[in-house]
Structure formats: C-alpha cells, structure tokens
C-alpha atoms as a PDB file:
ATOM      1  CA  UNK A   1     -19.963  25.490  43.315  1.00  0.00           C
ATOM      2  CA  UNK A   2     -16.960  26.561  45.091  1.00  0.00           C
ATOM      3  CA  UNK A   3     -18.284  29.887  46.164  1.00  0.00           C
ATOM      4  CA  UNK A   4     -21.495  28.137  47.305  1.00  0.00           C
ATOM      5  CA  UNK A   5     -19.678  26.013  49.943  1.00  0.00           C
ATOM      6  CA  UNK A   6     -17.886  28.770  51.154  1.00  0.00           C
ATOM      7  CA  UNK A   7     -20.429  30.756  51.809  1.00  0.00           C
ATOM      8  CA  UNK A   8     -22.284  27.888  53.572  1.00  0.00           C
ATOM      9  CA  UNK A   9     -18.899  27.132  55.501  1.00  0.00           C
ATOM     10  CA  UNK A  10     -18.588  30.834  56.448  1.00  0.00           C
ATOM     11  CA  UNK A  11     -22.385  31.126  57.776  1.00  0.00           C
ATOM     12  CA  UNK A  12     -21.574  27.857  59.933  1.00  0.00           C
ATOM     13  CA  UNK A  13     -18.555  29.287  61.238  1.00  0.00           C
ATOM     14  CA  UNK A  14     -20.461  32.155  62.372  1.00  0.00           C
ATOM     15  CA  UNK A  15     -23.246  30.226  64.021  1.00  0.00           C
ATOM     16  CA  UNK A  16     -20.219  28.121  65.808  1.00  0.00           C
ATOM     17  CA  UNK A  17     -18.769  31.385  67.362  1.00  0.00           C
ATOM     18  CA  UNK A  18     -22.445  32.999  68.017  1.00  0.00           C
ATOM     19  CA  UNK A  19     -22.983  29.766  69.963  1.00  0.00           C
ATOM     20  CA  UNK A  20     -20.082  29.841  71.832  1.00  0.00           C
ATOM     21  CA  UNK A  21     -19.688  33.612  72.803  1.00  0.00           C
ATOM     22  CA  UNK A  22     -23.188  32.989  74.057  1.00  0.00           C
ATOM     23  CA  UNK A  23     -22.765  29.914  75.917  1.00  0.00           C
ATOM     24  CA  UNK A  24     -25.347  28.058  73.495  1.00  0.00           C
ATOM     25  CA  UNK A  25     -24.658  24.328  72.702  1.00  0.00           C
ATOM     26  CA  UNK A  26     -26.980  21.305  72.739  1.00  0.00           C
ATOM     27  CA  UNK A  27     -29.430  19.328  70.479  1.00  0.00           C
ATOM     28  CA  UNK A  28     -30.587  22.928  68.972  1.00  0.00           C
ATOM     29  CA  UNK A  29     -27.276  24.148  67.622  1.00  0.00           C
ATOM     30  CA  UNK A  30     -26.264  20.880  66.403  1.00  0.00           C
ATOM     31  CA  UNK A  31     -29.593  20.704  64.449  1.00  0.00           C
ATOM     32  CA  UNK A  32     -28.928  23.901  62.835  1.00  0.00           C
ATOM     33  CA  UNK A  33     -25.684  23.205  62.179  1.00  0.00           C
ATOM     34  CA  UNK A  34     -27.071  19.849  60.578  1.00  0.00           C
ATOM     35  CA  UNK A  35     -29.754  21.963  58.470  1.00  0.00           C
ATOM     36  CA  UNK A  36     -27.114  24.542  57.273  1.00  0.00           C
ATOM     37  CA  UNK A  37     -25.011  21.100  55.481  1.00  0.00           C
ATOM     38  CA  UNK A  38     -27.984  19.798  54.359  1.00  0.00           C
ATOM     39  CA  UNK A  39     -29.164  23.788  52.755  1.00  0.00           C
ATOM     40  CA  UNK A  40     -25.642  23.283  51.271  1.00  0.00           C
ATOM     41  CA  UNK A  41     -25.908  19.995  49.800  1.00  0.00           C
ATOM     42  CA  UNK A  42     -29.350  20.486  48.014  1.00  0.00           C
ATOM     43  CA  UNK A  43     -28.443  23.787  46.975  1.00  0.00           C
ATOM     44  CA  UNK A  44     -25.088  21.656  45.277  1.00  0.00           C
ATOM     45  CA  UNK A  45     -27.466  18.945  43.949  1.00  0.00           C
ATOM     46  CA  UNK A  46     -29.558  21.745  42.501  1.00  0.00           C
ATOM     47  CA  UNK A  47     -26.813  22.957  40.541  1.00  0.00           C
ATOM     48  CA  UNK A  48     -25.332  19.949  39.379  1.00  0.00           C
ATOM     49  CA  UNK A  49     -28.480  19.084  37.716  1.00  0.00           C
ATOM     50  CA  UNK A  50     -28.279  22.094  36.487  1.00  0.00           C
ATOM     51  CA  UNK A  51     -25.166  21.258  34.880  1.00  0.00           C
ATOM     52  CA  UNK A  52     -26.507  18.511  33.409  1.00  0.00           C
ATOM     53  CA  UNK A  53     -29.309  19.474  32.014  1.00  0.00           C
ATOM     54  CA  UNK A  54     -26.872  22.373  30.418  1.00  0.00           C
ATOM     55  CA  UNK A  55     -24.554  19.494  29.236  1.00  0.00           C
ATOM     56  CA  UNK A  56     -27.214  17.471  27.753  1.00  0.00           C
ATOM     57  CA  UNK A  57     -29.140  20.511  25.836  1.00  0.00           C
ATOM     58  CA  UNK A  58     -25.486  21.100  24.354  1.00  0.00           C
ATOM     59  CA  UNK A  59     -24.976  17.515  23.194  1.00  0.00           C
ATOM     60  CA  UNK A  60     -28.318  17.617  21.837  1.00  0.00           C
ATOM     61  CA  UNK A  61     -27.772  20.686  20.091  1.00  0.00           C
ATOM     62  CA  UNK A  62     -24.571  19.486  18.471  1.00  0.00           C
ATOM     63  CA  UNK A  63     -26.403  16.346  17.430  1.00  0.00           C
ATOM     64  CA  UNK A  64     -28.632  17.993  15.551  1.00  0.00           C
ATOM     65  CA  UNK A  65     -26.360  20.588  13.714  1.00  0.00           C
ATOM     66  CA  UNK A  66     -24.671  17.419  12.991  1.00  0.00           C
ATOM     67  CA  UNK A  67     -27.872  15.355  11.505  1.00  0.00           C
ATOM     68  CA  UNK A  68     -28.464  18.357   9.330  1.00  0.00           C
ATOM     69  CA  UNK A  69     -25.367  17.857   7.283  1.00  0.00           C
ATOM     70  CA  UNK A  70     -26.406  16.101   3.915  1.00  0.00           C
ATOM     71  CA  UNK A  71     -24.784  12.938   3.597  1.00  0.00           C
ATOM     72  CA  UNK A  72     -24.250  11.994  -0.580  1.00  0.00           C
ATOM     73  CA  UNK A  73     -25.909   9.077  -1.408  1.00  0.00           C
ATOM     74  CA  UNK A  74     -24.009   6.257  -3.571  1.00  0.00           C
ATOM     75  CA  UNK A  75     -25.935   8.003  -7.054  1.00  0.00           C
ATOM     76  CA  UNK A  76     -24.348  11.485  -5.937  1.00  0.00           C
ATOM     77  CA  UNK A  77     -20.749  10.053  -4.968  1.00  0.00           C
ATOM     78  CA  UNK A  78     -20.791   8.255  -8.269  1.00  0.00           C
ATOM     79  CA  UNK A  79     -21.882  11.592 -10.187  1.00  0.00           C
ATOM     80  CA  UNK A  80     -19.228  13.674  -8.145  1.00  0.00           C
ATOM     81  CA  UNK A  81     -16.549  11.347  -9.622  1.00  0.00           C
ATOM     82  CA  UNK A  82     -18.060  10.863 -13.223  1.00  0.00           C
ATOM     83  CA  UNK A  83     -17.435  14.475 -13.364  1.00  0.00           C
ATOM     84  CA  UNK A  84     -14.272  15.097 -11.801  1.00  0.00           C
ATOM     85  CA  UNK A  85     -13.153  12.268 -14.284  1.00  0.00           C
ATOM     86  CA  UNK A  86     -14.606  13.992 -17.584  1.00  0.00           C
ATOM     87  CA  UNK A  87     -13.426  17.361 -16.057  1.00  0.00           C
ATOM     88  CA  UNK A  88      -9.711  15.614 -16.242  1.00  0.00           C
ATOM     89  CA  UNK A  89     -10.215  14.242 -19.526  1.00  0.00           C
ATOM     90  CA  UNK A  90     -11.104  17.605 -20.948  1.00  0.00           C
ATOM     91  CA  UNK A  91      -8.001  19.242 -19.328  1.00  0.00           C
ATOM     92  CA  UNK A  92      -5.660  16.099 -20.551  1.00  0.00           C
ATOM     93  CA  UNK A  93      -7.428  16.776 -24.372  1.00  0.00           C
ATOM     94  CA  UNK A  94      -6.513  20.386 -23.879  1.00  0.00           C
ATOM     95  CA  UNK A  95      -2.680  20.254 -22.871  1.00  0.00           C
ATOM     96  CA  UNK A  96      -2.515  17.945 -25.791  1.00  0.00           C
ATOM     97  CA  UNK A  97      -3.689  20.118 -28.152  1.00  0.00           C
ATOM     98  CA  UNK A  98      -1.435  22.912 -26.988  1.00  0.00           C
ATOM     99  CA  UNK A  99       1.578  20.334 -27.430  1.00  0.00           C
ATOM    100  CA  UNK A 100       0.495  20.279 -30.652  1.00  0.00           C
ATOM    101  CA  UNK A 101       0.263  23.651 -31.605  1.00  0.00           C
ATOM    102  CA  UNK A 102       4.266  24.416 -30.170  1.00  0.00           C
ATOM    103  CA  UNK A 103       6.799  25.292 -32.652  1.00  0.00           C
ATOM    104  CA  UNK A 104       8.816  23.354 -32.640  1.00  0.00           C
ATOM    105  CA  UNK A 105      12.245  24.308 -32.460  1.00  0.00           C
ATOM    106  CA  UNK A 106      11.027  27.866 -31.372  1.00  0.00           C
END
C-alpha cells in the first residue's frame, strides 16, 4: 500500500508544479487534485479488501485442515487405554519371569 500512495503523492506533486510553472490554478486544478486522492483512496480500499478476502480464504483454509483431524470418540479413548494397560501387564509378566530365571548368586 505504501508504494501505492507514493506514487499517487508523486503524480500530485507533479500536477502542483505543472500548474504552477504554467500559471494554472482555480476550480479545475483543485478538482483534479481532488480526483487524484480520491483514485488513491479507492485504489487503497480495493486492496484492503483484497486483503481480506486473502485473510479470510486463509482462516477458512486452516479451519478446515483443522475439522479434518479425527477426533477419538469415548469407545476409541477407552480401547487406546485398555491396550496400553494389557500392553503393560504383559511387559510387568515378562520382567518377572526373567527375575525368575537369574542365578542367583551368579
């Protein structure tokens, strides 16, 4: 946006020193001075809707990236930690049996 008002501040500039090297002032110049600003603030409006409309496709995107995650139902969550139980169970069963089978002594 920045370059975009420069540029529009540059052209007025210009049309401030054509005016005055050629003597020009009066209802005229003002009202082009008046549609170069106004050129300048639609062409700003344009591109902060633009902006938005970028901003809002991005949020929308993320949104549904987001809803496409599975979330586990209460059935699944309980299953998940069934098993990780019975996998720690097993593991417990198997350290004891190699406590068992130590020498002892040895």
């Amino acid at each position: 946006m920045g370059d975009r008002v420069r540029q529009y501040r540059r052209e007025r500039a210009r049309m401030r020193v054509a005016a005055g090297e050629a003597g020009v002032a009066g209802a005229s110049f003002e009202a082009s001075l008046a549609a170069s600003l106004g050129n300048q603030n639609q062409d700003l409006a344009i591109l902060n809707k633009e902006a938005q409309q970028k901003d809002r496709a991005s949020q929308t995107q993320y949104s549904s990236a987001v809803a496409r995650v599975q979330k586990p139902n209460l059935i699944q969550s309980a299953l998940q930690i069934a098993g990780a139980g019975a996998g720690g169970y097993q593991q417990g069963l198997q350290v004891g049996n190699l406590q068992r089978l130590q020498i002892p002594g040895g």
